[in-house]
N, C-alpha and C. Protein backbone atom coordinates (compact mmCIF):
# COMPACT_ATOMS: atom_id res chain seq x y z
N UNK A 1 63.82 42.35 69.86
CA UNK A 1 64.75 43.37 70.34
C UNK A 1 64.90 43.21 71.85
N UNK A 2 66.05 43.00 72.20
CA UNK A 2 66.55 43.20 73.59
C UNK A 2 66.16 44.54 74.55
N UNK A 3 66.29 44.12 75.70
CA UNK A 3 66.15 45.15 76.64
C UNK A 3 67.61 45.86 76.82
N UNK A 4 67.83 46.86 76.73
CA UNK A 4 69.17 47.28 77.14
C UNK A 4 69.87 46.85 79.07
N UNK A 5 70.74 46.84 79.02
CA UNK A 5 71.36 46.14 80.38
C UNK A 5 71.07 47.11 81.12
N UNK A 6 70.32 47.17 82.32
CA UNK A 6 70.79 48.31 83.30
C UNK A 6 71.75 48.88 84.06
N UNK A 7 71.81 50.43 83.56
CA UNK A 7 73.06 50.79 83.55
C UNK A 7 73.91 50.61 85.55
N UNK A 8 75.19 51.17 85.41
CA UNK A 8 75.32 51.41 86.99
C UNK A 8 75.42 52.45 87.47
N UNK A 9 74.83 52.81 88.77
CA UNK A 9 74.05 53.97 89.43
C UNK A 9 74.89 53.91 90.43
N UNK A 10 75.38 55.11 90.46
CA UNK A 10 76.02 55.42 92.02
C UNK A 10 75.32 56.47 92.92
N UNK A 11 75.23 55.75 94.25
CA UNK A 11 74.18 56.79 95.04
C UNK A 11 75.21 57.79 96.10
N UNK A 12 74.12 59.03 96.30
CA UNK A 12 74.86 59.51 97.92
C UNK A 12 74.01 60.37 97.82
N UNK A 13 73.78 60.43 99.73
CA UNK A 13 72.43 61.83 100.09
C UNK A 13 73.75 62.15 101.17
N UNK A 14 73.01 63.64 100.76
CA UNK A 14 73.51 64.53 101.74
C UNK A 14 73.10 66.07 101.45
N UNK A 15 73.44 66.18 102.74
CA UNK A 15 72.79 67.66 103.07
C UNK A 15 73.05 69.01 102.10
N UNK A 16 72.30 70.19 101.21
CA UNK A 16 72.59 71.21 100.28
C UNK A 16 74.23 71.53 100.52
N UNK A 17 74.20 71.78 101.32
CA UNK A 17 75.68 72.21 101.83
C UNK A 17 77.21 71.63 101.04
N UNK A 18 76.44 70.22 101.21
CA UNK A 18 77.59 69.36 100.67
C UNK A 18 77.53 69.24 99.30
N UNK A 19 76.89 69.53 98.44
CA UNK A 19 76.46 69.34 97.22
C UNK A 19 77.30 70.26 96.50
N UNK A 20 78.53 70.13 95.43
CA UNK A 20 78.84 71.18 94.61
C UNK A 20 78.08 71.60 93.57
N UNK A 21 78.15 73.06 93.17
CA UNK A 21 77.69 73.58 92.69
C UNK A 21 76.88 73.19 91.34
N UNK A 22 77.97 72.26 90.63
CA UNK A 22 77.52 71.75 90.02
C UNK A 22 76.68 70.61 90.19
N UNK A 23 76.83 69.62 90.66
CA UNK A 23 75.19 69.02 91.29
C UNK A 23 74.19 69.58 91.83
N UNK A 24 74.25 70.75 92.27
CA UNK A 24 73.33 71.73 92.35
C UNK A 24 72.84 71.87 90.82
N UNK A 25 73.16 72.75 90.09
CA UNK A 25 72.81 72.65 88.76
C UNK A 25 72.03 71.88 88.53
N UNK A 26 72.80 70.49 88.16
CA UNK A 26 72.23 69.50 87.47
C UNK A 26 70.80 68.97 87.85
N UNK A 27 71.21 68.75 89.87
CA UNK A 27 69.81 68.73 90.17
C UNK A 27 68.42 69.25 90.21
N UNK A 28 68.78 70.94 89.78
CA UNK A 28 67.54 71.83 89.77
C UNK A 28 67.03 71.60 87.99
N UNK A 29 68.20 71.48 87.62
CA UNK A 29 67.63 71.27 85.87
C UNK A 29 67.20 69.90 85.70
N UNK A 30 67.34 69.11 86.33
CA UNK A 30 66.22 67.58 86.10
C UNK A 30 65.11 67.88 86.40
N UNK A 31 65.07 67.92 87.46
CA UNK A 31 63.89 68.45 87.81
C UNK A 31 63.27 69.40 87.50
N UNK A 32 63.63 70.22 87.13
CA UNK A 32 62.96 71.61 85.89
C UNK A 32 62.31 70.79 84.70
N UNK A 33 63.08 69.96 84.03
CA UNK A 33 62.79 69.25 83.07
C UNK A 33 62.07 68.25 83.14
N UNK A 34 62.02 67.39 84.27
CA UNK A 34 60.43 66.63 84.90
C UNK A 34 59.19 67.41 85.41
N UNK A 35 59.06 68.14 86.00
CA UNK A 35 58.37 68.85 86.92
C UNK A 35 57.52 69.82 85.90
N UNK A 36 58.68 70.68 85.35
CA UNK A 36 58.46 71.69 84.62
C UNK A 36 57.52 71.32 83.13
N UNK A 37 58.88 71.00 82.60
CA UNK A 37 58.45 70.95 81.03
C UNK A 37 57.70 69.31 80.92
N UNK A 38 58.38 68.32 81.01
CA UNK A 38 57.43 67.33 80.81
C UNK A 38 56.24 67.15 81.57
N UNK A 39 56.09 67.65 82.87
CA UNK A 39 54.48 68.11 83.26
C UNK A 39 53.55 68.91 83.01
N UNK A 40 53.79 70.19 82.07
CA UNK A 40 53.93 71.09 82.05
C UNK A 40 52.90 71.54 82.90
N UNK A 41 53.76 72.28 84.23
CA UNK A 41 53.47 72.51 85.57
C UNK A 41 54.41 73.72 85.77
N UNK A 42 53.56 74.79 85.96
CA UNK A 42 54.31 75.69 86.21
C UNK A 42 54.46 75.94 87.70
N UNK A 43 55.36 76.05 88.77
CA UNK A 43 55.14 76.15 90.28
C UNK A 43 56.81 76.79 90.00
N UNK A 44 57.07 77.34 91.47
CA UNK A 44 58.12 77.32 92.05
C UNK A 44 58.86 76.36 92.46
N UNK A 45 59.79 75.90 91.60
CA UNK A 45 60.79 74.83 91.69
C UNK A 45 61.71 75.22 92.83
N UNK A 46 62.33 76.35 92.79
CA UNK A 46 63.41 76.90 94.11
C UNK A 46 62.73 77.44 94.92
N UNK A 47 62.07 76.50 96.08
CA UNK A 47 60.88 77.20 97.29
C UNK A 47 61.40 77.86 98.23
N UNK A 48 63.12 77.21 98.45
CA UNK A 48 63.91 77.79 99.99
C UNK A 48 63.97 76.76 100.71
N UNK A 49 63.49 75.36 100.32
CA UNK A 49 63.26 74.20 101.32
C UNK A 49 64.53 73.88 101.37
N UNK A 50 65.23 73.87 99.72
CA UNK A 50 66.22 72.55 99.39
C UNK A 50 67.67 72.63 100.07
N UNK A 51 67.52 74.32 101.10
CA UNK A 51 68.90 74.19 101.74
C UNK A 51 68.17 73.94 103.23
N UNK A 52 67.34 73.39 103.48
CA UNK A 52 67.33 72.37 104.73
C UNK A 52 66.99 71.02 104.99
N UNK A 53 67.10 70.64 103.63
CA UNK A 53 66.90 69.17 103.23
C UNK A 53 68.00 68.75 102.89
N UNK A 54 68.56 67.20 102.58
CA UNK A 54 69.03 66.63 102.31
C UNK A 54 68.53 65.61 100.77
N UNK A 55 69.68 65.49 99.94
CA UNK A 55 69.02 64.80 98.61
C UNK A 55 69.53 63.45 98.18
N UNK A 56 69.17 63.22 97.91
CA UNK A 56 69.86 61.19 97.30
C UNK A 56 69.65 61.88 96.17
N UNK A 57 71.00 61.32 95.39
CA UNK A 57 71.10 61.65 94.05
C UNK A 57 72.13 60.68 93.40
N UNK A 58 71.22 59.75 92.72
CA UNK A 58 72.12 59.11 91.41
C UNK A 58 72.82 59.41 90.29
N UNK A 59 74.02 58.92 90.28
CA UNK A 59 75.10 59.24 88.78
C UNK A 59 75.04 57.86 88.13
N UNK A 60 75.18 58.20 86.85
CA UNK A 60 75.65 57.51 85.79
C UNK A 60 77.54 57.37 86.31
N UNK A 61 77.91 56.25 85.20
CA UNK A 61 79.20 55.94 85.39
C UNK A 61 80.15 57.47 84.93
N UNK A 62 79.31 58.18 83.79
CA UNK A 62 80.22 59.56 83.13
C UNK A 62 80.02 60.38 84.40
N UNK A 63 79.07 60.41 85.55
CA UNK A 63 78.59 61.69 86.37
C UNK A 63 77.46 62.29 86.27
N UNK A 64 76.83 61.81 85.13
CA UNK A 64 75.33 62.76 84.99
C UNK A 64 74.31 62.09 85.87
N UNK A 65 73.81 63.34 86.31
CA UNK A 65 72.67 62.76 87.76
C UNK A 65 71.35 62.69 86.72
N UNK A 66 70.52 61.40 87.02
CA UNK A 66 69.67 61.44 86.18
C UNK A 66 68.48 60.68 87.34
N UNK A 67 69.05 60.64 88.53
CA UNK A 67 67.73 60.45 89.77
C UNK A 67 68.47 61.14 90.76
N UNK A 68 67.07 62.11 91.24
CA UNK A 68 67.04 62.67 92.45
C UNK A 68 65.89 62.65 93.54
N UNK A 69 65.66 62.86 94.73
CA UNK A 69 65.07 63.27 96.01
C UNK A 69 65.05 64.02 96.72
N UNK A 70 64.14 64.86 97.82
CA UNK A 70 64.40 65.50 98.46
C UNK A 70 64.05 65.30 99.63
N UNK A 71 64.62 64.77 100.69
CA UNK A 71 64.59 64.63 102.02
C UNK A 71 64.66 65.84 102.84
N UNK A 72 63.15 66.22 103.11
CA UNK A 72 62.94 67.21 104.41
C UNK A 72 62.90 66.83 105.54
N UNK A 73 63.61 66.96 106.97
CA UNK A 73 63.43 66.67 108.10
C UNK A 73 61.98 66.65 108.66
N UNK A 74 61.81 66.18 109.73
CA UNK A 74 60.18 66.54 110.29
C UNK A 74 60.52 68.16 110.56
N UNK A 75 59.54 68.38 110.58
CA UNK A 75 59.42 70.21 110.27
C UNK A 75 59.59 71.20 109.46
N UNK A 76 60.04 70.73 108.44
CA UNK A 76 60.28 71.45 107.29
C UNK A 76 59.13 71.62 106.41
N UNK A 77 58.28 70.85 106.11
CA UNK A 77 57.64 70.63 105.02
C UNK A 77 56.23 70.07 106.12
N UNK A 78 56.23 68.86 106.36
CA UNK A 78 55.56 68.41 107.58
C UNK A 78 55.81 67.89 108.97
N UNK A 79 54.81 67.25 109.66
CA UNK A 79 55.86 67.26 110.88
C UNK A 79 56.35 66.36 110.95
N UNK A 80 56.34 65.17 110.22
CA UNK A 80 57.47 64.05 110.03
C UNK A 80 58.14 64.61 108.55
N UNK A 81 58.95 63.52 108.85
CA UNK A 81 60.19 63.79 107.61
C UNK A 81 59.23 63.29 106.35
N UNK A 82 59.90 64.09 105.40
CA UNK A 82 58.77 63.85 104.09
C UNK A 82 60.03 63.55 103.08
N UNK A 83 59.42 62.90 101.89
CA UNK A 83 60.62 62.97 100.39
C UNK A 83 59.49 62.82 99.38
N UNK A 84 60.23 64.25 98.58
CA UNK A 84 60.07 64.93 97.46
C UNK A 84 60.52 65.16 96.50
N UNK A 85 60.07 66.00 95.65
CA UNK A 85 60.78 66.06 94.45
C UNK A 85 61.41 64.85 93.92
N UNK A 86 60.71 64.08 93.75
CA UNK A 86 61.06 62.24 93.42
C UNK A 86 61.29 62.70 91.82
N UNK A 87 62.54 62.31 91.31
CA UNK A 87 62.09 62.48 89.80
C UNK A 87 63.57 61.33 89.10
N UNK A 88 62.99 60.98 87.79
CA UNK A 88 64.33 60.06 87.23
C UNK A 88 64.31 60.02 85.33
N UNK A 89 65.27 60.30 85.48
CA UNK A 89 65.60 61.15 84.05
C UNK A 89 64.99 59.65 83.04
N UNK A 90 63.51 60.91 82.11
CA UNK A 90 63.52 59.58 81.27
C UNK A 90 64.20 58.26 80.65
N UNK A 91 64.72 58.42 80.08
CA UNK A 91 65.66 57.78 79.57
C UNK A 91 66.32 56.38 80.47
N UNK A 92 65.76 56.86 81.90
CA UNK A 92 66.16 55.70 82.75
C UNK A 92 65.06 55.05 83.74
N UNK A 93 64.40 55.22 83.53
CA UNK A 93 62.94 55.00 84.13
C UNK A 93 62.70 53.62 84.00
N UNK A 94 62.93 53.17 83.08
CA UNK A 94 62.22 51.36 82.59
C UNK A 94 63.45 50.29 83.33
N UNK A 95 64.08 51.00 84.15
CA UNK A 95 65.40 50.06 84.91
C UNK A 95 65.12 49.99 86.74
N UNK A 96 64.08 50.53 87.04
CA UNK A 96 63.93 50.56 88.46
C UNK A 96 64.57 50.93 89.26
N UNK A 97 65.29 52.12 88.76
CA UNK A 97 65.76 53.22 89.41
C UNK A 97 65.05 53.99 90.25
N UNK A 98 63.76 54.57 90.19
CA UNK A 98 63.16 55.01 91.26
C UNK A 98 62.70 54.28 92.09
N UNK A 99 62.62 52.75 92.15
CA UNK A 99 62.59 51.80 93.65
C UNK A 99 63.85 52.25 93.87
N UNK A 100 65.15 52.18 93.72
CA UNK A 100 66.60 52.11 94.17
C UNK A 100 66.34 53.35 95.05
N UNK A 101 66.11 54.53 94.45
CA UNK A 101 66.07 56.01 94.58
C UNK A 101 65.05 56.03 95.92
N UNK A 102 63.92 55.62 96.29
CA UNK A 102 62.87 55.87 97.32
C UNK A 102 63.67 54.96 98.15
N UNK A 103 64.50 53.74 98.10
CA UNK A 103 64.93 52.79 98.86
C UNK A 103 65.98 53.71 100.02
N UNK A 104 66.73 54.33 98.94
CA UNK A 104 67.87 55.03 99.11
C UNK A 104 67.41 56.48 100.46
N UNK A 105 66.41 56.93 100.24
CA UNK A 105 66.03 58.16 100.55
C UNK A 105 65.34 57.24 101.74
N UNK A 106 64.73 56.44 101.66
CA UNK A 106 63.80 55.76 103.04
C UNK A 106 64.79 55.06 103.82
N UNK A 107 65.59 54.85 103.73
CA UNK A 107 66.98 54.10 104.53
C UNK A 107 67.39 55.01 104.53
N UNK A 108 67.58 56.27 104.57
CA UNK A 108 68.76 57.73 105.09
C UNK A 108 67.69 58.39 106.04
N UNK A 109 66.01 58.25 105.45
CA UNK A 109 64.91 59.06 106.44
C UNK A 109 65.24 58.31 108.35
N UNK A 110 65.16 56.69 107.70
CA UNK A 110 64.95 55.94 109.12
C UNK A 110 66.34 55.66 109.71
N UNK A 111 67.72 55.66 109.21
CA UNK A 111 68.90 55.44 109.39
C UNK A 111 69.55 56.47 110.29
N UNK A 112 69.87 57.50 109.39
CA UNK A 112 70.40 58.74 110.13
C UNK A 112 69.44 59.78 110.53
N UNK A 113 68.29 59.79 110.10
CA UNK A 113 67.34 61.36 110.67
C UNK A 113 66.46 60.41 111.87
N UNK A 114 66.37 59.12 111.89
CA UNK A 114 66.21 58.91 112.98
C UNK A 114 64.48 58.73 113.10
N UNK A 115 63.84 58.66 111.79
CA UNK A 115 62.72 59.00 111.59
C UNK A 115 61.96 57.63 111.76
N UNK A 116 60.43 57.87 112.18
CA UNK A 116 60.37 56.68 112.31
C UNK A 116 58.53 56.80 111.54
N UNK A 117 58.38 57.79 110.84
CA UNK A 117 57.63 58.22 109.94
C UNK A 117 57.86 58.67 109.00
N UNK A 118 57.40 58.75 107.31
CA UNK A 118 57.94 59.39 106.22
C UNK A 118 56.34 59.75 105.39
N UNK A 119 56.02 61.29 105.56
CA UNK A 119 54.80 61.77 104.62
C UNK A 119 55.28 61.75 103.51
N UNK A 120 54.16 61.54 101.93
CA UNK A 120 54.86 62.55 101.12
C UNK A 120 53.37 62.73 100.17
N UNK A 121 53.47 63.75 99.70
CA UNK A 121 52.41 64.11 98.68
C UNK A 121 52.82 63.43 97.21
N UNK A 122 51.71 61.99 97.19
CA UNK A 122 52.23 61.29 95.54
C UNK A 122 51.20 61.90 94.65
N UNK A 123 51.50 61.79 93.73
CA UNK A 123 51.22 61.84 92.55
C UNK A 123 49.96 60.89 92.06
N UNK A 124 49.04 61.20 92.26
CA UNK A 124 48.08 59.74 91.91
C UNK A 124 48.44 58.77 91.32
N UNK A 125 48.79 59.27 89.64
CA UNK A 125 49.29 57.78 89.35
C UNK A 125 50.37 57.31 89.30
N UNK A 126 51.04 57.59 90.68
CA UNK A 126 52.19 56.80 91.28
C UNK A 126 51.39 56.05 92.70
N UNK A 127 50.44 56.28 93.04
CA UNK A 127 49.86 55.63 94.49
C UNK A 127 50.47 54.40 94.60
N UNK A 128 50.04 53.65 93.09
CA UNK A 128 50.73 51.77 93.50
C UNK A 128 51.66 51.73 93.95
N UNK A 129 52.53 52.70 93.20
CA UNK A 129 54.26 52.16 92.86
C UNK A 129 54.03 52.26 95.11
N UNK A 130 54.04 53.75 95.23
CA UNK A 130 54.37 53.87 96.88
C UNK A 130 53.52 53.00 97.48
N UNK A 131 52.69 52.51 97.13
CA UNK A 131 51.65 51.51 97.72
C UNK A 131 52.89 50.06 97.96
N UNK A 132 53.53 49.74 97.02
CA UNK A 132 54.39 48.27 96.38
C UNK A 132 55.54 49.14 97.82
N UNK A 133 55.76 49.97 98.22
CA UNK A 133 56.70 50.06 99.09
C UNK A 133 56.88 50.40 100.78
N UNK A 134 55.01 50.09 100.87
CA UNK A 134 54.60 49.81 102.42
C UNK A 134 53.92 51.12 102.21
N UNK A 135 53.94 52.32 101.82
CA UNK A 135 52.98 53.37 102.07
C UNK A 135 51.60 53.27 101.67
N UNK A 136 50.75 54.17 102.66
CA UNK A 136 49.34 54.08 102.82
C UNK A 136 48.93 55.24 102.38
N UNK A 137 47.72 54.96 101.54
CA UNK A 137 47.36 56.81 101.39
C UNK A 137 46.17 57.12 102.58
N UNK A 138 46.11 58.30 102.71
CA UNK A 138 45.69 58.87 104.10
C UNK A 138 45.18 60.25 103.54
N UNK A 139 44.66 60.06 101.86
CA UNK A 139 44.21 61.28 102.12
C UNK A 139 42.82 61.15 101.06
N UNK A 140 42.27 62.14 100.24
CA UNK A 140 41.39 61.61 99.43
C UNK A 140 42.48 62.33 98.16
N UNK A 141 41.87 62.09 96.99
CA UNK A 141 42.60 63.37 95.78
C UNK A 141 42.65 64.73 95.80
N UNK A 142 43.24 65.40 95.71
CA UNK A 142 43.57 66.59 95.31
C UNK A 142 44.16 67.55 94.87
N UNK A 143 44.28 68.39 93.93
CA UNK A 143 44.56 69.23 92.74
C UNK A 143 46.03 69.90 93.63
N UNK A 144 47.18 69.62 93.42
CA UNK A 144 48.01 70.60 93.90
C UNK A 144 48.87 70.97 92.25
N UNK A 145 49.24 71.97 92.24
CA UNK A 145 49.73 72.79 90.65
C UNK A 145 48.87 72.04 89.39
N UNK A 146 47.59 71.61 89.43
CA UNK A 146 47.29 71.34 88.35
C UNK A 146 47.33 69.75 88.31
N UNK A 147 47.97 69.55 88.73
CA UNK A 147 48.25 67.66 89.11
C UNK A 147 47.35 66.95 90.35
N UNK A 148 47.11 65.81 89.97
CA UNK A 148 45.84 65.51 91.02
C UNK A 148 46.83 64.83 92.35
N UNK A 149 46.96 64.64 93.37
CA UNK A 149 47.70 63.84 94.11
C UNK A 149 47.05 63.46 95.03
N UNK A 150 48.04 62.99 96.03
CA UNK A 150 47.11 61.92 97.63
C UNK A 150 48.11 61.87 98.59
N UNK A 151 47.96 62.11 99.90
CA UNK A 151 48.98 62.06 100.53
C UNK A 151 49.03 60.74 101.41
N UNK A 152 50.48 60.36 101.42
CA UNK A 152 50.81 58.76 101.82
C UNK A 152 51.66 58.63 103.14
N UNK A 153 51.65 57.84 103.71
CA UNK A 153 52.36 57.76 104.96
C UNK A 153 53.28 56.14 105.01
N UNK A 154 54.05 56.11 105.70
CA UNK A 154 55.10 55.07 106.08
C UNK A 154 55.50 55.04 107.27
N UNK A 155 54.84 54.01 108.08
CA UNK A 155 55.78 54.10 109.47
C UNK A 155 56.37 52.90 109.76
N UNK A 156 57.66 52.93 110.23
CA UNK A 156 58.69 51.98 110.22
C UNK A 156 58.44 51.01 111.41
């Protein structure tokens, strides 16, 4: 059995503001549906961050966003610019969409925000993947909502 072709992904980050409503939507319900239910992790998904961040968000060719990010400036979250809420709709995961997606979000951190650092709190067993993309972890493990994580750094 064949691998299916990988599909085509159209990207764009930009600031809450710019986001219609409906990608709003879509983006809080992926991530509800990663975060939430397939982690099952209960936290506050709508913290108040996501209207001073900026998001990279992938479409399918129909429009359905099935990868997103969340790009906080330095100060928002930490004091360098951080990206969060990393998530990519099952179904598309085995195509290396979330390299595209961290690529996407780390070229908008160092491009336009001007950043020349990027924190982010991974997921333990994602360390490699951010490891495979120059980040260092800088922290030891620890329990945040139930999930074990490590915090990683990138400087350009």
């Amino acid at each position: 059995m064949s691998k299916p072709p990988k599909p085509e992904i159209f990207w764009k980050v930009v600031g809450f503001k710019e986001l219609s409503g409906l990608e709003v939507h879509n983006m809080l319900r992926l991530r509800e549906e990663i975060f939430v239910v397939e982690q099952n992790c209960a936290y506050h998904e709508i913290d108040g961050k996501d209207l001073e961040c900026f998001h990279a968000l992938g479409f399918t060719t129909e429009g359905e966003v099935i990868a997103t990010a969340r790009i906080a400036p330095a100060g928002v979250i930490y004091k360098e610019t951080s990206i969060g809420r990393v998530t990519v709709h099952k179904e598309f995961r085995k195509f290396g969409i979330g390299r595209e997606l961290m690529i996407h979000a780390m070229d908008y951190s160092r491009d336009v925000l001007q950043s020349g650092t990027i924190k982010i709190a991974a997921q333990e067993y994602l360390e490699k993947f951010y490891n495979s993309l120059g980040y260092k972890t800088i922290s030891t493990s620890y329990l945040w909502d139930g999930i074990p994580h490590v915090d990683m750094r990138l400087t350009f």
